[in-house]
Protein backbone atom coordinates (compact mmCIF):
# COMPACT_ATOMS: atom_id res chain seq x y z
CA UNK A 1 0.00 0.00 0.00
CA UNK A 2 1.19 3.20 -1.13
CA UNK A 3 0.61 6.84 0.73
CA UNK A 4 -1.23 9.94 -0.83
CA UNK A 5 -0.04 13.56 -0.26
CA UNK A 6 -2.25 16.04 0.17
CA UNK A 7 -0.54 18.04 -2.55
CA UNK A 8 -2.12 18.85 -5.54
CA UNK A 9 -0.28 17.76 -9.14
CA UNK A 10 -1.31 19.22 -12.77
CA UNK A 11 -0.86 17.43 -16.18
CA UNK A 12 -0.50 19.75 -18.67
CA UNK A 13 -0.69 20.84 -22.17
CA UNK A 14 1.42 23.35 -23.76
CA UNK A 15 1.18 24.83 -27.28
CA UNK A 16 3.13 27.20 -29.68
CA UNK A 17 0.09 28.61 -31.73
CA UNK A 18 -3.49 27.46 -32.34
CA UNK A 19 -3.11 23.92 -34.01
CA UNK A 20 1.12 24.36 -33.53
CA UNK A 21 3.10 22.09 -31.44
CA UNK A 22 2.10 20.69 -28.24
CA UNK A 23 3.71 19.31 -25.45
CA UNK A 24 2.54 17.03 -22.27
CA UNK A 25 3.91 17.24 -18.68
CA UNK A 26 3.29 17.48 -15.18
CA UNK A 27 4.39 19.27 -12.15
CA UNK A 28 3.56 19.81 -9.02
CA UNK A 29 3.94 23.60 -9.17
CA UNK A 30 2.21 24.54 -12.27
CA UNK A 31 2.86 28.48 -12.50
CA UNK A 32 6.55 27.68 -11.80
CA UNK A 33 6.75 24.87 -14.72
CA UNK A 34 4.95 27.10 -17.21
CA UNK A 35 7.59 30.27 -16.07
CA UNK A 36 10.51 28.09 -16.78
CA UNK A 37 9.01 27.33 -20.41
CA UNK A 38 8.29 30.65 -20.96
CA UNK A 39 11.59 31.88 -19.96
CA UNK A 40 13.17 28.86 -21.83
CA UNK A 41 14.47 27.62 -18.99
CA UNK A 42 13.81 24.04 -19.96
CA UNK A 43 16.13 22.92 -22.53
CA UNK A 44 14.80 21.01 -25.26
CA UNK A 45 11.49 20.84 -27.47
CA UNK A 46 9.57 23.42 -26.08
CA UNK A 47 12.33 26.01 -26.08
CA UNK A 48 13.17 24.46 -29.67
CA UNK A 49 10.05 24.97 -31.21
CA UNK A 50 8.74 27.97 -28.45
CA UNK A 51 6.04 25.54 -26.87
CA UNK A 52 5.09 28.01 -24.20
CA UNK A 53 1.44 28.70 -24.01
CA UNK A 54 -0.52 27.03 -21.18
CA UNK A 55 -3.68 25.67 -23.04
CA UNK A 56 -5.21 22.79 -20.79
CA UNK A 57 -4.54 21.47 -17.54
CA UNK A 58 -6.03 18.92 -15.08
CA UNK A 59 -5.56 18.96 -11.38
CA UNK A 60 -4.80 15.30 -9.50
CA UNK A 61 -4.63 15.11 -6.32
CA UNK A 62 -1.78 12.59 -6.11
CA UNK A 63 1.40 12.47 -8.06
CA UNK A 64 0.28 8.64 -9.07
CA UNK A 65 -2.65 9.22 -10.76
CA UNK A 66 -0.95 12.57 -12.62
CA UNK A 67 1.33 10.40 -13.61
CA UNK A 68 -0.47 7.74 -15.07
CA UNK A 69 -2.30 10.77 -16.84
CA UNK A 70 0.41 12.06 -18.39
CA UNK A 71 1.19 8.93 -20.22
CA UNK A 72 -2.46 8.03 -21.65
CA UNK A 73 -2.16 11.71 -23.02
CA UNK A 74 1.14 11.38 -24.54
CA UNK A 75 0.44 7.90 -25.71
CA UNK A 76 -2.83 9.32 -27.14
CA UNK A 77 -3.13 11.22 -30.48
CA UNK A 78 -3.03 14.74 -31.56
CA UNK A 79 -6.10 15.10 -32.14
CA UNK A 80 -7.61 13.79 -28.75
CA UNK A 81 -4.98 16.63 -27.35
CA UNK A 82 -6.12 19.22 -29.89
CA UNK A 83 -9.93 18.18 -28.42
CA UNK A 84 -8.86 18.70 -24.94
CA UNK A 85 -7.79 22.28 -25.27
CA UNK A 86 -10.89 23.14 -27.89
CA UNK A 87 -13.58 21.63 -25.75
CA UNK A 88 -12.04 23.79 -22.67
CA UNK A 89 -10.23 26.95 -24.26
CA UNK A 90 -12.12 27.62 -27.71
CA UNK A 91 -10.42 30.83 -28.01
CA UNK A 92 -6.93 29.56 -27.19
CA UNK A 93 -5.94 31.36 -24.39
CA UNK A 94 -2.38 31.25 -22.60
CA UNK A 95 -4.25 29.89 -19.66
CA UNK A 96 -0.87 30.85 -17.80
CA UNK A 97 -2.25 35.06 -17.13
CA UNK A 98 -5.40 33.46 -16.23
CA UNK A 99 -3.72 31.42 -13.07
CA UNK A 100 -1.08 33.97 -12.05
């Protein structure tokens, strides 16, 4: 048997422009993560191709189940991810000035 935390985790997508890039992660500090993309402080993909717009997130409320999360998104397609931000944020909003 495992423990829970009472901390909350977010799975996340990221994109560069409407219908640009995406990219999936989690964190357990969600403004923080997003910063660091913004301010390219992750090396790699997003700073590659300037993945740095917050367009969905989900809160869990251990890291487990965010997790597990994560990987059914990234293992799903594009367009199930394209869905997820539509369906939530029609307009495509950087969800990041909305949480700040």
């Amino acid at each position: 048997m495992y423990m829970t935390d009472s901390k909350q985790y977010y799975v996340y997508i990221l994109f560069s422009k409407k219908n640009g890039s995406l990219y999936v992660g989690v964190t357990s500090d969600l403004i923080k993560r997003v910063w660091q993309h913004k301010n390219k402080v992750v090396k790699g993909f997003t700073e590659q191709h300037n993945v740095d717009k917050l367009g969905y997130y989900e809160i869990c409320n251990d890291v487990y189940s965010a997790i597990a999360r994560e990987k059914q998104l990234k293992a799903g397609n594009r367009k199930n991810k394209l869905k997820l931000i539509e369906t939530s944020n029609p307009e495509w909003i950087d969800l990041y000035y909305e949480i700040t």
